[in-house]
PDB file of N, CA and C in Angstrom:
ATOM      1  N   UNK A   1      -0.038  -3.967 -29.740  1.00  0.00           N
ATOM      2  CA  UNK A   1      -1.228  -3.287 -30.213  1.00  0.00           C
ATOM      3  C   UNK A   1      -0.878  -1.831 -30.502  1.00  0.00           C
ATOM      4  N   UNK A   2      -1.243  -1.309 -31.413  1.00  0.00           N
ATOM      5  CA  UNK A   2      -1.102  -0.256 -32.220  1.00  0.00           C
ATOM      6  C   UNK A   2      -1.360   1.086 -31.220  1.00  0.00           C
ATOM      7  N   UNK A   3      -2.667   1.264 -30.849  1.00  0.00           N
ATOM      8  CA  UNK A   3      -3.242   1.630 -29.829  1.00  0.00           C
ATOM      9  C   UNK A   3      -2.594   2.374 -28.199  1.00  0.00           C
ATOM     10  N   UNK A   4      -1.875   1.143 -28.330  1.00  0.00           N
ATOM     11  CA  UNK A   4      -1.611   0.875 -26.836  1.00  0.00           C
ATOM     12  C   UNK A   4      -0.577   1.886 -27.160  1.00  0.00           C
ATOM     13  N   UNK A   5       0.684   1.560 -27.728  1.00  0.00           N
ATOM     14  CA  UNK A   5       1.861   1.990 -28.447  1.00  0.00           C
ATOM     15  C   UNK A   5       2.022   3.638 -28.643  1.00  0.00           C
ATOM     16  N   UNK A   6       0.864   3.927 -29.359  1.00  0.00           N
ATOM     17  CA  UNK A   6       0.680   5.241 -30.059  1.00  0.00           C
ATOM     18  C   UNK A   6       0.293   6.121 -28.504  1.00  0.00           C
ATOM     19  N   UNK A   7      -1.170   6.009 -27.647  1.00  0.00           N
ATOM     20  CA  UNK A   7      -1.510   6.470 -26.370  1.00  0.00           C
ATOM     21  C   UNK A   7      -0.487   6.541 -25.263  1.00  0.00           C
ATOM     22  N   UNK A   8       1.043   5.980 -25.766  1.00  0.00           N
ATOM     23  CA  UNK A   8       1.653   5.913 -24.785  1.00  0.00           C
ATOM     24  C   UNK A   8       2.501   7.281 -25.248  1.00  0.00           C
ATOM     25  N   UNK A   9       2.477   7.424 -26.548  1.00  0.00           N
ATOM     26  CA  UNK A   9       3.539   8.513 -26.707  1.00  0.00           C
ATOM     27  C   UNK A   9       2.579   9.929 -27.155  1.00  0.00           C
ATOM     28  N   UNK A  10       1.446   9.848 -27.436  1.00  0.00           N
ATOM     29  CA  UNK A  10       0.713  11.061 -27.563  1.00  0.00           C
ATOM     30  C   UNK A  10       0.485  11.733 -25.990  1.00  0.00           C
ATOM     31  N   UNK A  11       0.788  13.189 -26.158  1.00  0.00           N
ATOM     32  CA  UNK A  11       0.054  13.770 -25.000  1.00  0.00           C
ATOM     33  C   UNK A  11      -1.032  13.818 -24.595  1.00  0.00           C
ATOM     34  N   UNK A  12      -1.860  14.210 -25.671  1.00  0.00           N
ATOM     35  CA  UNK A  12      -3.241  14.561 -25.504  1.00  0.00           C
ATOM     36  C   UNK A  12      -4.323  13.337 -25.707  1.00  0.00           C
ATOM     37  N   UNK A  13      -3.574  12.427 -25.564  1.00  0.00           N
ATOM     38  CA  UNK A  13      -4.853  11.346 -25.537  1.00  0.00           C
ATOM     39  C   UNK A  13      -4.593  10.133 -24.581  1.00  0.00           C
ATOM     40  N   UNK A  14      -6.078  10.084 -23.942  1.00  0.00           N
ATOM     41  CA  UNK A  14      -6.390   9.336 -23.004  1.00  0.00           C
ATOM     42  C   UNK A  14      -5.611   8.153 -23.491  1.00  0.00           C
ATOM     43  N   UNK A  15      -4.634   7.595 -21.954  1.00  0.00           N
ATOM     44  CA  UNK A  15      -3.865   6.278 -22.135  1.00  0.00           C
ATOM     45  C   UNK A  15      -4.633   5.034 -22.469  1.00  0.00           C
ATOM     46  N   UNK A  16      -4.007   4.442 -23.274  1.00  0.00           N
ATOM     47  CA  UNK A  16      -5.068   3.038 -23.536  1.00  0.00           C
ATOM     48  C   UNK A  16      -5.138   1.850 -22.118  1.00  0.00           C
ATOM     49  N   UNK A  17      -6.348   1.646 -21.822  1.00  0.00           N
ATOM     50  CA  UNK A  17      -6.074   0.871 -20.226  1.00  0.00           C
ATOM     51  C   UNK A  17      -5.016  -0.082 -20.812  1.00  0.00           C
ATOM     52  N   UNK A  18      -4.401  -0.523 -18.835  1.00  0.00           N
ATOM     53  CA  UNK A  18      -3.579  -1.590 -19.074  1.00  0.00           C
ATOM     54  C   UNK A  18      -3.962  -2.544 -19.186  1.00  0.00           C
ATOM     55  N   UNK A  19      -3.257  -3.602 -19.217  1.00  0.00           N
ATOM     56  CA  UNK A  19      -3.559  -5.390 -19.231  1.00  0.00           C
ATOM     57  C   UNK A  19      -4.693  -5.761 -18.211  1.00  0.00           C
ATOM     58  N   UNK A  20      -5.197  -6.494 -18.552  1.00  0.00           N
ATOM     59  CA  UNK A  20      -5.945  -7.310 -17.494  1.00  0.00           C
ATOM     60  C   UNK A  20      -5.273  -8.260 -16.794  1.00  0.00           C
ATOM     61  N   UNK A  21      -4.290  -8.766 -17.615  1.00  0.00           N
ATOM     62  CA  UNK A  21      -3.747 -10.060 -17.535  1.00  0.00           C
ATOM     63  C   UNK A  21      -2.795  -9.858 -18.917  1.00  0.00           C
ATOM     64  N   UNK A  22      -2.133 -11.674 -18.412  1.00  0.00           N
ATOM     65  CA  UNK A  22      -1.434 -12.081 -19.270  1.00  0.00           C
ATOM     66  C   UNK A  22      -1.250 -13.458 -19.249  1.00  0.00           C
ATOM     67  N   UNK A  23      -1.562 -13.901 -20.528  1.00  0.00           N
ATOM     68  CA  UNK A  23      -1.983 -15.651 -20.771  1.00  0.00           C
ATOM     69  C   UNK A  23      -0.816 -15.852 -22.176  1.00  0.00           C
ATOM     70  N   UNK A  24       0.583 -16.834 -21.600  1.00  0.00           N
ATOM     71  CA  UNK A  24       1.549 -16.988 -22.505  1.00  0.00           C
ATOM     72  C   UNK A  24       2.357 -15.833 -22.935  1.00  0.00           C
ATOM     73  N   UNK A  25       2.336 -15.030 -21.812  1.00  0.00           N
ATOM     74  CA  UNK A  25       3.036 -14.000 -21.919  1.00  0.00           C
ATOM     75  C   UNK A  25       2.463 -13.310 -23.067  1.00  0.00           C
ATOM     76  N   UNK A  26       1.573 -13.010 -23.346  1.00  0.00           N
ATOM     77  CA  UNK A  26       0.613 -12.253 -24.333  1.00  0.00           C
ATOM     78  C   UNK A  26      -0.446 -11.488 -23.663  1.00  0.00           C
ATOM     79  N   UNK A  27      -0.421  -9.951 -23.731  1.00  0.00           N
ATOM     80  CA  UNK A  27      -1.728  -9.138 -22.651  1.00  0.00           C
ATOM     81  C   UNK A  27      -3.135  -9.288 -23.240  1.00  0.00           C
ATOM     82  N   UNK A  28      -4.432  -9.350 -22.117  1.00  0.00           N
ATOM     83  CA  UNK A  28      -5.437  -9.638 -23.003  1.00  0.00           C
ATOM     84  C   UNK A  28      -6.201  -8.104 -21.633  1.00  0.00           C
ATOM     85  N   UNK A  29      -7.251  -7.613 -22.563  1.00  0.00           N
ATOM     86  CA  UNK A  29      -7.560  -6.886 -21.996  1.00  0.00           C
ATOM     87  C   UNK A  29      -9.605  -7.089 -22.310  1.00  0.00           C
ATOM     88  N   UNK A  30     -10.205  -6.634 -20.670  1.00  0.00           N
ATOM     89  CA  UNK A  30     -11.635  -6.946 -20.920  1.00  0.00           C
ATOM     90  C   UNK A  30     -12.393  -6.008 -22.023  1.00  0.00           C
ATOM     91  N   UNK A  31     -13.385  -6.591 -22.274  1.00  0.00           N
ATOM     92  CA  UNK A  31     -13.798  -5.596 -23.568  1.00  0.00           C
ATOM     93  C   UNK A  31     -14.062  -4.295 -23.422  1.00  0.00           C
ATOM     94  N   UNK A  32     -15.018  -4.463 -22.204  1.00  0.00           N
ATOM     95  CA  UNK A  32     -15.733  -3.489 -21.737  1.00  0.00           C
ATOM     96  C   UNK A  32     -14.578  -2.405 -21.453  1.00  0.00           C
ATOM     97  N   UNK A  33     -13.184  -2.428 -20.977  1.00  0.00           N
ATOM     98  CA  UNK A  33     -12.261  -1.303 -20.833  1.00  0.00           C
ATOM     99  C   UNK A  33     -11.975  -0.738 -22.174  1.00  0.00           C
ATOM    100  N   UNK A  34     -11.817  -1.851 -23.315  1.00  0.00           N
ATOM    101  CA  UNK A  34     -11.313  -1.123 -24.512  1.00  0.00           C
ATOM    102  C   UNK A  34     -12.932  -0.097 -24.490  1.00  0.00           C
ATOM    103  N   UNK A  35     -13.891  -0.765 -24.913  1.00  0.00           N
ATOM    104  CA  UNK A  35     -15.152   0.162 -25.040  1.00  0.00           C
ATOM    105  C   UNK A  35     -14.799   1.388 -24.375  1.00  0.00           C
ATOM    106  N   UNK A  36     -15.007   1.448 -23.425  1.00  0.00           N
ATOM    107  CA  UNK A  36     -14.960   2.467 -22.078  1.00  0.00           C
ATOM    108  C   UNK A  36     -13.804   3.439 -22.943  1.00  0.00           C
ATOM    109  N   UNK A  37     -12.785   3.328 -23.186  1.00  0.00           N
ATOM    110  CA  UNK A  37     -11.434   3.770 -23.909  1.00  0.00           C
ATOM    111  C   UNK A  37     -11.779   4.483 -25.079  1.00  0.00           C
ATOM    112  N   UNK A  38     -11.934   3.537 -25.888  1.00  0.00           N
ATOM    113  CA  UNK A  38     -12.657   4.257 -27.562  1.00  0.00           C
ATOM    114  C   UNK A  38     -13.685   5.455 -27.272  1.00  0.00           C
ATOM    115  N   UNK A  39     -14.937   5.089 -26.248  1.00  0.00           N
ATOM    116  CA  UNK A  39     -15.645   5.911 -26.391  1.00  0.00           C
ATOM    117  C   UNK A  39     -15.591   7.575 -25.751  1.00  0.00           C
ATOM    118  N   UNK A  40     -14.250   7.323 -24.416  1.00  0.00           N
ATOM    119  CA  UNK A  40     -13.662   8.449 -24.377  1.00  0.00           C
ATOM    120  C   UNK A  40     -12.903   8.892 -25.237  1.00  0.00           C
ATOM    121  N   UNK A  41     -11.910   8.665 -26.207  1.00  0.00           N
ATOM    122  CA  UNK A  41     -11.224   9.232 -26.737  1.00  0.00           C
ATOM    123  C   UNK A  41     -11.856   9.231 -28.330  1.00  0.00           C
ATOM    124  N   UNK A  42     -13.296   9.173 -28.810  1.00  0.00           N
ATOM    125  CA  UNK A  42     -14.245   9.284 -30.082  1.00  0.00           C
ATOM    126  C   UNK A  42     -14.142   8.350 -31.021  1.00  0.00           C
ATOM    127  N   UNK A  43     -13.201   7.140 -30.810  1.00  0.00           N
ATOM    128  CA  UNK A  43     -12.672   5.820 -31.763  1.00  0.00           C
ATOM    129  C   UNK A  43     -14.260   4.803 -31.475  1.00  0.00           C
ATOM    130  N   UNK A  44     -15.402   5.275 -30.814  1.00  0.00           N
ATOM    131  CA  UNK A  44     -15.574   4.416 -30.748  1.00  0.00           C
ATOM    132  C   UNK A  44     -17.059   4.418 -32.058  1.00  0.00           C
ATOM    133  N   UNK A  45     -16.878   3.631 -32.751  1.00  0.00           N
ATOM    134  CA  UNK A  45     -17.745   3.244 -33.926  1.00  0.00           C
ATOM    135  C   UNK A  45     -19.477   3.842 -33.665  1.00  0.00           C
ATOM    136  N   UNK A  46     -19.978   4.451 -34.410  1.00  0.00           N
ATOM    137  CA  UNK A  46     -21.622   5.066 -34.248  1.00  0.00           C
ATOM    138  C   UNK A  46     -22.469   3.661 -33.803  1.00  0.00           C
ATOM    139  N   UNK A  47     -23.544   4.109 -33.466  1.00  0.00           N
ATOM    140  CA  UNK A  47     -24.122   2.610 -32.823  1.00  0.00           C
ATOM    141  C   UNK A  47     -25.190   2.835 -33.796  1.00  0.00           C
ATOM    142  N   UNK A  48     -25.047   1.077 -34.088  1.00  0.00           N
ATOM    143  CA  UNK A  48     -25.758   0.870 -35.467  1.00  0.00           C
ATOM    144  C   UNK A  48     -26.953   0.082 -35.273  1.00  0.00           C
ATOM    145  N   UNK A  49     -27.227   0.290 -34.374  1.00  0.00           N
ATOM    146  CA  UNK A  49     -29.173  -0.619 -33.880  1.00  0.00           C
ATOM    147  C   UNK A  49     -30.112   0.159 -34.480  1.00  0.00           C
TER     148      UNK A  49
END
């Protein structure tokens, strides 16, 4: 993940959480952390209700 990759080598931005897990040796992470993530670091989309 792009994300993950990039937060690991920028200073100034909040690390992307880790794994939750891993199913087939592939990381899956809960939503609610990515949310939580985006919306600290301003990625996270205007709310459209």
């Amino acid at each position: 993940m792009a994300w993950r990759r990039r937060s690991a080598d920028w200073v100034r931005v909040e690390k992307f959480p880790e794994p939750a897990g891993r199913i087939s040796n592939r990381a899956w992470w809960w939503l609610a952390d990515i949310l939580d993530w985006a919306e600290k670091t301003g990625r996270q989309p205007p709310d459209r209700t």
